[in-house]
N, C-alpha and C. Protein backbone atom coordinates (compact mmCIF):
# COMPACT_ATOMS: atom_id res chain seq x y z
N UNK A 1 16.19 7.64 18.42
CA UNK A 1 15.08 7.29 17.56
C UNK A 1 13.76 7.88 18.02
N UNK A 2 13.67 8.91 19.01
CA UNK A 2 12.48 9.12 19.26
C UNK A 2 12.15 10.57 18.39
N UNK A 3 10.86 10.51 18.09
CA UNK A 3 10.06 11.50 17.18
C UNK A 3 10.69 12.87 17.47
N UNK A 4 11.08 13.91 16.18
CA UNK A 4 11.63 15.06 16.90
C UNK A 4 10.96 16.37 17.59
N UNK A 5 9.25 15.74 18.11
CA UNK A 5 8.87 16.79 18.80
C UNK A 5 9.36 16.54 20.44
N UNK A 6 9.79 15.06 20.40
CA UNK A 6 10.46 14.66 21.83
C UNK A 6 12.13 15.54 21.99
N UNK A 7 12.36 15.80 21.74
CA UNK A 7 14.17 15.94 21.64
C UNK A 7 14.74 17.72 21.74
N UNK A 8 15.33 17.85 22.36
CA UNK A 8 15.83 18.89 22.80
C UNK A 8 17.51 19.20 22.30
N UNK A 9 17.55 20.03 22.24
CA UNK A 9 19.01 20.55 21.61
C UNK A 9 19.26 22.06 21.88
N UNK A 10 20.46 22.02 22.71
CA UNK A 10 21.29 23.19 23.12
C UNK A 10 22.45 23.51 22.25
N UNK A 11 22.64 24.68 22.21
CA UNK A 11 23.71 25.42 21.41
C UNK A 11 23.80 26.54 20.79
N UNK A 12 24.87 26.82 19.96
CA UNK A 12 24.39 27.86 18.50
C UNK A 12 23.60 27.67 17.28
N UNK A 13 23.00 28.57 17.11
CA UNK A 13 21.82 28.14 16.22
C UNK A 13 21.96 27.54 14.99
N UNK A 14 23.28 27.37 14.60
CA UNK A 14 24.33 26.41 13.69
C UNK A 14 24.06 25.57 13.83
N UNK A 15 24.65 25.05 15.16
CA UNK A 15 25.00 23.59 15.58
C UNK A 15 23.51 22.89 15.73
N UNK A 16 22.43 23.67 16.27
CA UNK A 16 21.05 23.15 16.18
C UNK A 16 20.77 23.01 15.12
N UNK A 17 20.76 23.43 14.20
CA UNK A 17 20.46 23.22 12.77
C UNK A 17 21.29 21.74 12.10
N UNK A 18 22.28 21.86 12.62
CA UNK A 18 23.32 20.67 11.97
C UNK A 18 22.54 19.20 12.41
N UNK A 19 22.33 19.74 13.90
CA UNK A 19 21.49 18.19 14.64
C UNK A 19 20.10 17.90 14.29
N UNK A 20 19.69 19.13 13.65
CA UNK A 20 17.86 18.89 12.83
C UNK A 20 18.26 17.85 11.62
N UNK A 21 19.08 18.50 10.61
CA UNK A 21 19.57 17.84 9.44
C UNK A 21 20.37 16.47 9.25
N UNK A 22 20.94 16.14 10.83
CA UNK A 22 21.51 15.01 10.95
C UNK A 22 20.31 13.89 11.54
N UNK A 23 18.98 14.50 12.18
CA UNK A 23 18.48 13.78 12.52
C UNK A 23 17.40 13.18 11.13
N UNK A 24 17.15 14.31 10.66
CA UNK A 24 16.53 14.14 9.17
C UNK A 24 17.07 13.07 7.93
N UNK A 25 18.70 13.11 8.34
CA UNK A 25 19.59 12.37 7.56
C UNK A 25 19.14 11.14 7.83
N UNK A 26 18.75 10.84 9.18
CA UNK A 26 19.01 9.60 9.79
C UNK A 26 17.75 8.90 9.25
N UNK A 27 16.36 9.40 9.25
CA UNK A 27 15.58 9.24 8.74
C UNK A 27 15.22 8.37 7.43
N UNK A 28 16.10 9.40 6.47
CA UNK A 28 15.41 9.29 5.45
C UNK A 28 16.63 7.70 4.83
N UNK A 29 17.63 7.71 6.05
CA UNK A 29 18.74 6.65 5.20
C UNK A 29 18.31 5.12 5.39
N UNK A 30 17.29 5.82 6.59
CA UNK A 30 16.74 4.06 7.47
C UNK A 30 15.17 3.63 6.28
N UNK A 31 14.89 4.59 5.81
CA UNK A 31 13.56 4.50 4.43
C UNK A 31 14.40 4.09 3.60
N UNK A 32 15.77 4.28 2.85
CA UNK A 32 16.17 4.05 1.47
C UNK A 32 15.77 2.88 1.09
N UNK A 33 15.81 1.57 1.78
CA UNK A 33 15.95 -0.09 1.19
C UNK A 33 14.90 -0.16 1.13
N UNK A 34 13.31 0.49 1.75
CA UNK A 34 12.18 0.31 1.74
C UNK A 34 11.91 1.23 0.31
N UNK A 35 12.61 2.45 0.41
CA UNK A 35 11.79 3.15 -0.91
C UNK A 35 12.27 2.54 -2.37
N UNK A 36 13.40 1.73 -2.23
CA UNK A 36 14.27 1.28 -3.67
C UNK A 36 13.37 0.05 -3.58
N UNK A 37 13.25 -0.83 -2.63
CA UNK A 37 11.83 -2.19 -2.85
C UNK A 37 11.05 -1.74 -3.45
N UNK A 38 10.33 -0.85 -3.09
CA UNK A 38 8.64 -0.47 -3.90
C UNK A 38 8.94 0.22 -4.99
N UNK A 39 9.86 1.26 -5.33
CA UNK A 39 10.14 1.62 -6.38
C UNK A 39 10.64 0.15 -7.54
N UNK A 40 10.86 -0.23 -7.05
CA UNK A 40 11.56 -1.95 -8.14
C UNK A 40 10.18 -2.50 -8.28
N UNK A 41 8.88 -2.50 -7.07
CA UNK A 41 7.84 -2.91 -7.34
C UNK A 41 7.20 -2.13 -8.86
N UNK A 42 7.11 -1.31 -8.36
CA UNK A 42 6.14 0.21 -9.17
C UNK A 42 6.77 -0.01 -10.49
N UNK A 43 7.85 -0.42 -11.01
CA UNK A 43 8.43 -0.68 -12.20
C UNK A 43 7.87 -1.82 -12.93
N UNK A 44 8.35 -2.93 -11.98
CA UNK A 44 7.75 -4.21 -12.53
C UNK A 44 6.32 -3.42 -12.98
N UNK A 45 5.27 -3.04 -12.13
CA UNK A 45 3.88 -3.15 -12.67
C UNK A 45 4.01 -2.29 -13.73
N UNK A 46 4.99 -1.46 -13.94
CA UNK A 46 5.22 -0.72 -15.37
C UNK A 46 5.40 -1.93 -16.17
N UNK A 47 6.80 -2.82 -16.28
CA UNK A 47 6.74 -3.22 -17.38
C UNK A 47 5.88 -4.11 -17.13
N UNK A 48 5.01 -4.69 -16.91
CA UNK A 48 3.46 -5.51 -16.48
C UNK A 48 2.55 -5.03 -17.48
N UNK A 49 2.67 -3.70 -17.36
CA UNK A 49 1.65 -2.90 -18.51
C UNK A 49 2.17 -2.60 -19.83
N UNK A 50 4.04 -3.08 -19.79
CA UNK A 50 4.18 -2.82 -21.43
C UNK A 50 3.86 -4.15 -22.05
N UNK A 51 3.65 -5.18 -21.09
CA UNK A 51 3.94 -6.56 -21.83
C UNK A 51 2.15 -6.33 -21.79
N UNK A 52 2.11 -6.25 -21.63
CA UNK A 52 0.24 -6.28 -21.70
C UNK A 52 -0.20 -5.62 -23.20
N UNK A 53 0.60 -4.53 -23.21
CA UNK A 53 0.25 -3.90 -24.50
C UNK A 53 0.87 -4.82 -25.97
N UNK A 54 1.84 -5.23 -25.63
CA UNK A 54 2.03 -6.13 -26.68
C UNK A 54 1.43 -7.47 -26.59
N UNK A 55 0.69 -7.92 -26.01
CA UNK A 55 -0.48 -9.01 -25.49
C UNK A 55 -1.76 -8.81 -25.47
N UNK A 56 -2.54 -7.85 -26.07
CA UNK A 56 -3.72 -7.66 -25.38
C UNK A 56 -4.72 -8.66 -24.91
N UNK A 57 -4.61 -9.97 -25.19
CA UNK A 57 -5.30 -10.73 -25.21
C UNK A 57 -5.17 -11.53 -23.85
N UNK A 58 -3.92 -11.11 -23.24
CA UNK A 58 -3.46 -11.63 -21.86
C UNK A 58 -4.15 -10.95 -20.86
N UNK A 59 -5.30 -10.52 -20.28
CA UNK A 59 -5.35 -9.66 -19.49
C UNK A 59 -4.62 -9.69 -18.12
N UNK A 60 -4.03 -10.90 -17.49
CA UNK A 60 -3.36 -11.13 -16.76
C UNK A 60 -2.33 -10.30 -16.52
N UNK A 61 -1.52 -9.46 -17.85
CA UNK A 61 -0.60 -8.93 -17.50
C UNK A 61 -1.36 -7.48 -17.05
N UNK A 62 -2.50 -7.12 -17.71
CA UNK A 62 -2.58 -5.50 -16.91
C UNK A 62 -2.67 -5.55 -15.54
N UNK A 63 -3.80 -6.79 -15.17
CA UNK A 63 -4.18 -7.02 -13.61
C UNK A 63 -2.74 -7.13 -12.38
N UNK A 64 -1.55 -7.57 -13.02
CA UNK A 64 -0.26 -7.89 -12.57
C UNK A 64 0.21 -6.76 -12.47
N UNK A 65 0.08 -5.93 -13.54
CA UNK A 65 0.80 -4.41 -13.62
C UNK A 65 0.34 -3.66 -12.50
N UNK A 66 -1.09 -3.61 -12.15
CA UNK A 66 -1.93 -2.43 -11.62
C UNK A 66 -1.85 -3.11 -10.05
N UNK A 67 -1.53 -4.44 -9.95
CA UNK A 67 -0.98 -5.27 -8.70
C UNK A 67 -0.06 -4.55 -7.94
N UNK A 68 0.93 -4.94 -8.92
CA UNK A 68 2.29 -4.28 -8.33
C UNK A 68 2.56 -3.18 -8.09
N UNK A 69 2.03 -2.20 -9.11
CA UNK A 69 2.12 -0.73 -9.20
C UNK A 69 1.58 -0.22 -7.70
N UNK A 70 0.51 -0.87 -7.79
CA UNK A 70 -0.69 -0.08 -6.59
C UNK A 70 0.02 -0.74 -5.16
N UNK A 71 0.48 -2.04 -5.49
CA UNK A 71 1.29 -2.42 -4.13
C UNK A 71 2.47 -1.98 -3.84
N UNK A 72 3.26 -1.51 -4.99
CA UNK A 72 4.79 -0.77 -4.50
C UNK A 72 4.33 0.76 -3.34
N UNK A 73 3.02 1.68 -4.33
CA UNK A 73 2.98 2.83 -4.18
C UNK A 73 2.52 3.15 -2.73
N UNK A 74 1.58 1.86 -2.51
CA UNK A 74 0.70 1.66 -0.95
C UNK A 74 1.78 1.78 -0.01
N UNK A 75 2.98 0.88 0.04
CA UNK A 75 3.66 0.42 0.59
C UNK A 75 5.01 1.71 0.92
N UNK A 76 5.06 2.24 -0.35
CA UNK A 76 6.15 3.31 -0.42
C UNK A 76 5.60 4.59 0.22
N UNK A 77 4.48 4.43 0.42
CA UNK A 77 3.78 5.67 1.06
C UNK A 77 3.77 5.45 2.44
N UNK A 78 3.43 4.13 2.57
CA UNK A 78 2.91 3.69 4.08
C UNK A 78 4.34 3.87 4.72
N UNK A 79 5.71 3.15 4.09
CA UNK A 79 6.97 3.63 4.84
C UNK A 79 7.15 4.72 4.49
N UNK A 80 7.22 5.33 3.81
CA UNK A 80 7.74 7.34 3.84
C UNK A 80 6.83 7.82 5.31
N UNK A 81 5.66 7.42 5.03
CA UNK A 81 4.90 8.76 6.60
C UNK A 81 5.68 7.59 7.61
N UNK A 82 5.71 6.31 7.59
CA UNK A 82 6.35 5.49 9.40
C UNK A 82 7.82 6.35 9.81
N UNK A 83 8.33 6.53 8.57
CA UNK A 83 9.66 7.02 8.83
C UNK A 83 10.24 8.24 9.16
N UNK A 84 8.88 9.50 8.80
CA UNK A 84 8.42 10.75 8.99
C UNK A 84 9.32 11.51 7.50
N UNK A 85 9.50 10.71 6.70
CA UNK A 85 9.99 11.52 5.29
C UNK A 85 8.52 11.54 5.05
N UNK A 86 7.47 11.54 4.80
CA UNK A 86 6.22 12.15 4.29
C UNK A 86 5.65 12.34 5.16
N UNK A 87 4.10 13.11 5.35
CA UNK A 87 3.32 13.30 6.41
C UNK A 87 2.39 11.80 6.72
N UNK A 88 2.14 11.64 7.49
CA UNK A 88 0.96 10.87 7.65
C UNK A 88 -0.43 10.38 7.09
N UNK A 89 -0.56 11.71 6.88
CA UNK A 89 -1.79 12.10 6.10
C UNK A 89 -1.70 10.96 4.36
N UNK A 90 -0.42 11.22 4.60
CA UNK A 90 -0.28 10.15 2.71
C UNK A 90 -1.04 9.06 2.65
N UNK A 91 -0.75 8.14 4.06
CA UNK A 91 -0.33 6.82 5.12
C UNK A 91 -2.37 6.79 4.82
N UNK A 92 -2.71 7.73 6.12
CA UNK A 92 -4.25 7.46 6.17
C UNK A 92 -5.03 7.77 4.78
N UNK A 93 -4.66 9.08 3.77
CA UNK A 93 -5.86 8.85 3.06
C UNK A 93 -5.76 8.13 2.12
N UNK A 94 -3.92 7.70 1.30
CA UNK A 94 -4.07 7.40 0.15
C UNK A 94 -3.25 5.86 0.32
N UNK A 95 -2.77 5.53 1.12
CA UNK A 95 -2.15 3.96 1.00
C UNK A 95 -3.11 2.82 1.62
N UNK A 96 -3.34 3.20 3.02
CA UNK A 96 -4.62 2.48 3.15
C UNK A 96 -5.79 2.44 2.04
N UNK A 97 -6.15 3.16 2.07
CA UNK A 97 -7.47 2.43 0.37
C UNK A 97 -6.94 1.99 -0.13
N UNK A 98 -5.69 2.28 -0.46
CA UNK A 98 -5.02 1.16 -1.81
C UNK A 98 -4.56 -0.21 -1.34
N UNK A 99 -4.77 -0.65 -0.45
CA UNK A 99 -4.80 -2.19 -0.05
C UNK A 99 -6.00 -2.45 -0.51
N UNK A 100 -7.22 -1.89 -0.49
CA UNK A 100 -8.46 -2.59 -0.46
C UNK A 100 -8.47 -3.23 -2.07
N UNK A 101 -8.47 -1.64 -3.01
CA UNK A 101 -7.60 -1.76 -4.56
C UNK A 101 -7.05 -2.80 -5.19
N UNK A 102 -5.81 -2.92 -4.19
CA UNK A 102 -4.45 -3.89 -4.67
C UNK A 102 -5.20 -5.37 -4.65
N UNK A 103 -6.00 -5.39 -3.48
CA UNK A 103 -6.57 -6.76 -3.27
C UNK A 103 -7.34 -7.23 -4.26
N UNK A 104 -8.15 -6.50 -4.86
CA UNK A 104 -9.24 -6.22 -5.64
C UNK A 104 -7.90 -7.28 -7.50
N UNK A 105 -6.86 -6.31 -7.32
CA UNK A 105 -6.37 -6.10 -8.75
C UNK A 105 -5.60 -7.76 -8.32
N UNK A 106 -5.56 -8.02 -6.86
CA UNK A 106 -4.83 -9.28 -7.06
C UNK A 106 -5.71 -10.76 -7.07
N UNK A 107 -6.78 -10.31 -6.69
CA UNK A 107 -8.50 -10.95 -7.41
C UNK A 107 -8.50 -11.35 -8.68
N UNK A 108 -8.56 -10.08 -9.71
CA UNK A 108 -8.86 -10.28 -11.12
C UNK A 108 -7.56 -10.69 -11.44
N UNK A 109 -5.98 -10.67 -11.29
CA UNK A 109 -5.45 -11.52 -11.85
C UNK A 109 -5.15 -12.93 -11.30
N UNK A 110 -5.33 -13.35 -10.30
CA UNK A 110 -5.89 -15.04 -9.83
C UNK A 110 -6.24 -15.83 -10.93
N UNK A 111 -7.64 -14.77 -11.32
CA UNK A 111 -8.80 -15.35 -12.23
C UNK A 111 -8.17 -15.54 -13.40
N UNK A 112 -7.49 -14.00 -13.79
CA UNK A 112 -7.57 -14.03 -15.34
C UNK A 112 -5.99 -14.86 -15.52
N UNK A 113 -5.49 -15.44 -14.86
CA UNK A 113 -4.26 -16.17 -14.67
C UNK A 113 -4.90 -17.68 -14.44
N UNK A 114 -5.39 -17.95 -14.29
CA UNK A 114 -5.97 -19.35 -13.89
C UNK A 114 -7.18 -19.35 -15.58
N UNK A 115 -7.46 -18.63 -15.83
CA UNK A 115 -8.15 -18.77 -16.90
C UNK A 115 -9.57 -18.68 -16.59
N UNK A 116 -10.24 -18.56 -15.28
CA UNK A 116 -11.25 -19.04 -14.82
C UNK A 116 -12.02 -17.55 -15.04
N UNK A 117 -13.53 -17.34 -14.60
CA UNK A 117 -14.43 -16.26 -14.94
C UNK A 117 -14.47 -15.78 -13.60
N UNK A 118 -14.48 -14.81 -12.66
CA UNK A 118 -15.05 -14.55 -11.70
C UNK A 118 -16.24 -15.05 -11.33
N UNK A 119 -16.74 -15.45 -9.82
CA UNK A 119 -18.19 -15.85 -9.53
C UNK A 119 -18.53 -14.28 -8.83
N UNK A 120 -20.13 -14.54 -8.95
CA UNK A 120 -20.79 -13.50 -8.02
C UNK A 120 -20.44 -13.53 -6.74
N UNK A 121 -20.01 -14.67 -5.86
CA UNK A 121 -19.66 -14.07 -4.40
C UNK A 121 -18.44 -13.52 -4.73
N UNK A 122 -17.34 -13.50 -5.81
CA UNK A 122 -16.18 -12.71 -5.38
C UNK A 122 -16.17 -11.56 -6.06
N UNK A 123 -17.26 -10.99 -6.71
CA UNK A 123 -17.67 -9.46 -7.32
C UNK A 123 -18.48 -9.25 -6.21
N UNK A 124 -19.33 -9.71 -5.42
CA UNK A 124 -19.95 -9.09 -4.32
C UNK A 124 -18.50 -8.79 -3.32
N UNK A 125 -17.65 -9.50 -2.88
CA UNK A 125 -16.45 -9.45 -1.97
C UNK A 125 -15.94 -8.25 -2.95
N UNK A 126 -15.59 -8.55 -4.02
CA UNK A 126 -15.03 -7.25 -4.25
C UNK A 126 -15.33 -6.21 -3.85
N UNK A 127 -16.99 -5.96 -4.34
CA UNK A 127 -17.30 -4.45 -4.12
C UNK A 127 -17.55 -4.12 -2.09
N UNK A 128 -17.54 -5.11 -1.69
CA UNK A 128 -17.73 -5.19 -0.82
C UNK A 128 -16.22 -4.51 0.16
N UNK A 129 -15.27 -5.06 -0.70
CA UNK A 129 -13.49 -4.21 -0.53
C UNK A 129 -13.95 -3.17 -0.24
N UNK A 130 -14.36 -2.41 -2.37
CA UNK A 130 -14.37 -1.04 -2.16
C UNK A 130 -14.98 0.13 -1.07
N UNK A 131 -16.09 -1.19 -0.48
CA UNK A 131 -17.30 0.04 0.34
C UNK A 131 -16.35 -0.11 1.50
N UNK A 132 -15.07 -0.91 1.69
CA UNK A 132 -14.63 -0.93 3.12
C UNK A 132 -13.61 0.18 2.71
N UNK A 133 -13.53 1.35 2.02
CA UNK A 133 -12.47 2.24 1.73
C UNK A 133 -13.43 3.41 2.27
N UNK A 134 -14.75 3.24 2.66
CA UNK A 134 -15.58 4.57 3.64
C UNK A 134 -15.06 4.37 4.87
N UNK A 135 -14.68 3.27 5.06
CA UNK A 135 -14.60 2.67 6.74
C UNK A 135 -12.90 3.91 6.81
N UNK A 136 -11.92 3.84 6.08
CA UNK A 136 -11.38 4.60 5.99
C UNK A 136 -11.45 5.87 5.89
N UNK A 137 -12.31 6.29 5.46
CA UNK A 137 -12.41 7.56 5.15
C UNK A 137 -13.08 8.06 7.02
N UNK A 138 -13.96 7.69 7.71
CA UNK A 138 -14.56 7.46 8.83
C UNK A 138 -13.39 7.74 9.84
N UNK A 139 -12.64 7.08 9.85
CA UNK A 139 -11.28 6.74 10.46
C UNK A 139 -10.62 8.11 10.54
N UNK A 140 -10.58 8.52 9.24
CA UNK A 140 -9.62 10.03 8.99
C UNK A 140 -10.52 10.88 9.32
N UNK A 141 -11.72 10.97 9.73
CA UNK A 141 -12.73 11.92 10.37
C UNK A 141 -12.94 11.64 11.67
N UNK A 142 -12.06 10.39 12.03
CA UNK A 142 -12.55 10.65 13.39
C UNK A 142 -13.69 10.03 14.22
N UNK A 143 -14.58 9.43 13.57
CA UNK A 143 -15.45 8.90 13.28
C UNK A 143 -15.45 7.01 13.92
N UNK A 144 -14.00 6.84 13.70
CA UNK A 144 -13.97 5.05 14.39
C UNK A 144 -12.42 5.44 14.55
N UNK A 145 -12.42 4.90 15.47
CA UNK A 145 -11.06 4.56 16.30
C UNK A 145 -10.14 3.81 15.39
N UNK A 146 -8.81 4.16 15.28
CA UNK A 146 -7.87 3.50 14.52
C UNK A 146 -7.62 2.05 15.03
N UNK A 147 -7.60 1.41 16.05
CA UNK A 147 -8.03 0.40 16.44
C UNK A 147 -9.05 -0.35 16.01
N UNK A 148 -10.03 0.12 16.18
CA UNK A 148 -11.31 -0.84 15.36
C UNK A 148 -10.76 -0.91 13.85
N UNK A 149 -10.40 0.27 12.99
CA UNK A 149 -10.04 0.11 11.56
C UNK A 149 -9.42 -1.21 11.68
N UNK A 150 -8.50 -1.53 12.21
CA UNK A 150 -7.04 -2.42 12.27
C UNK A 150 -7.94 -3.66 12.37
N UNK A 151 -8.89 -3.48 12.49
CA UNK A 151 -9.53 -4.54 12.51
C UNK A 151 -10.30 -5.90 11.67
N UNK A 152 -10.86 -4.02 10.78
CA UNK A 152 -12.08 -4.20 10.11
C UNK A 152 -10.82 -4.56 8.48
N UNK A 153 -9.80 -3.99 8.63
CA UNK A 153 -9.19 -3.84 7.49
C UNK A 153 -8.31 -5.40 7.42
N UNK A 154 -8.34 -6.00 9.04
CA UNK A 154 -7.88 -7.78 8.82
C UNK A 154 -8.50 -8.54 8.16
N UNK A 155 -10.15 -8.15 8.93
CA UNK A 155 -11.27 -9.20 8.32
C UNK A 155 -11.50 -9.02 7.00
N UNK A 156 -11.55 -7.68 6.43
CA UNK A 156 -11.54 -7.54 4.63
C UNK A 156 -11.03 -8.55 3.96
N UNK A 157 -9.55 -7.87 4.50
CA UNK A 157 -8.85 -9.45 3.56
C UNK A 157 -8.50 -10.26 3.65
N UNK A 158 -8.65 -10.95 4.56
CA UNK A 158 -8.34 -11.69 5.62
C UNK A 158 -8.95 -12.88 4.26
N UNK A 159 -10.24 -13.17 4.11
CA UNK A 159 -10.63 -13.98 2.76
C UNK A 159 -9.59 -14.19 1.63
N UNK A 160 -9.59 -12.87 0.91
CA UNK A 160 -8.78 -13.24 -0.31
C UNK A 160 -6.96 -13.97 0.07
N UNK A 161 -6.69 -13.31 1.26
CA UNK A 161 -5.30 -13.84 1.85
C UNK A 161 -5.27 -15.47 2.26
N UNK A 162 -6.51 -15.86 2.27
CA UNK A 162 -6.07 -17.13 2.43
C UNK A 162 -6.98 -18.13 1.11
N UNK A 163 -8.19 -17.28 0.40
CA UNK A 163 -8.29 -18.46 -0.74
C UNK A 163 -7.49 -18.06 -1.81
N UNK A 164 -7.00 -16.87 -2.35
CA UNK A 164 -6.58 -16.85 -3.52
C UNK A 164 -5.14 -17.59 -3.54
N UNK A 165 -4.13 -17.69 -2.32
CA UNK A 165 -3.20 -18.63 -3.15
C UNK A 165 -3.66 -20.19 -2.80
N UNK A 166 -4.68 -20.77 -1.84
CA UNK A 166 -5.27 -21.65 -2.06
C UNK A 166 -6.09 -21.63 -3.69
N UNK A 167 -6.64 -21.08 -4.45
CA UNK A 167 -7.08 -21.32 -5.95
C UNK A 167 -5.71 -21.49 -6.87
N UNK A 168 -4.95 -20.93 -6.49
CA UNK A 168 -3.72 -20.69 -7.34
C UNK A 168 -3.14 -22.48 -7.03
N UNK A 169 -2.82 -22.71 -5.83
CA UNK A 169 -2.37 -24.15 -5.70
C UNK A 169 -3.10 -24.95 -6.19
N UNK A 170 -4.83 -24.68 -6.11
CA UNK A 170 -5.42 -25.90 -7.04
C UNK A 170 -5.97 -25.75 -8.54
């Protein structure tokens, strides 16, 4: 299991090749149950958005759609680069922000599921998400230590993770 810039292999240039492709195999078979989860996610928020269209009046279902969607894709990205079937690069620029997003989309459907209006502190928290998607961008420049991110990206949501299914229970 270690990364294949660690690993060494002797032989004919066959047989090295066979052990690249077997290690590649190995890879991508230990991602499958993770990529078929988020793909089953990414669907639901599809049909999320067909039932929405025959509802328009529900907005609950788009906010559910763009939930799931954005949480399968975060997630399906974030395991493809852990597993080294995608680059990394997916991982830092485009799944991380999309937690901040997902949080955001699992905000407005709380609300629009509870029936209730948003308040100004949770449109200030919101936008307050989005400006934490520079803190990312910072990160991929180099700019703050991936450590501190891990941080800054607890305390973000660290709020909505513990009032929104507290609003939902009451």
């Amino acid at each position: 299991y270690l990364p294949l810039f660690l690993t060494a292999a002797t032989g004919t240039p066959k047989a090295i090749e066979h052990e690249q492709q077997a290690m590649e195999s190995q890879r991508l078979y230990a991602a499958l149950p993770s990529i078929a989860i988020n793909m089953a996610l990414m669907l639901a928020g599809i049909a999320a958005f067909a039932l929405y269209r025959s509802h328009r009046k529900h907005a609950e279902y788009l906010w559910l759609g763009l939930y799931l969607f954005l949480l399968g894709l975060s997630n399906l990205l974030l395991n493809c680069s852990s597993s080294g079937v995608l680059s990394l690069a997916w991982n830092n620029l485009l799944a991380d922000p999309l937690i901040y997003v997902f949080t955001i989309m699992q905000i407005q459907f709380t609300f629009s599921f509870a029936g209730q209006r948003l308040t100004r502190v949770w449109r200030v928290y919101e936008g307050a998400l989005l400006a934490t998607i520079l803190v990312s961008v910072l990160v991929n420049a180099g700019e703050i230590s991936g450590s501190r991110y891990l941080l800054v990206e607890a305390a973000a949501i660290l709020p909505a993770a513990l009032l929104v299914p507290a609003l939902l229970f009451v």
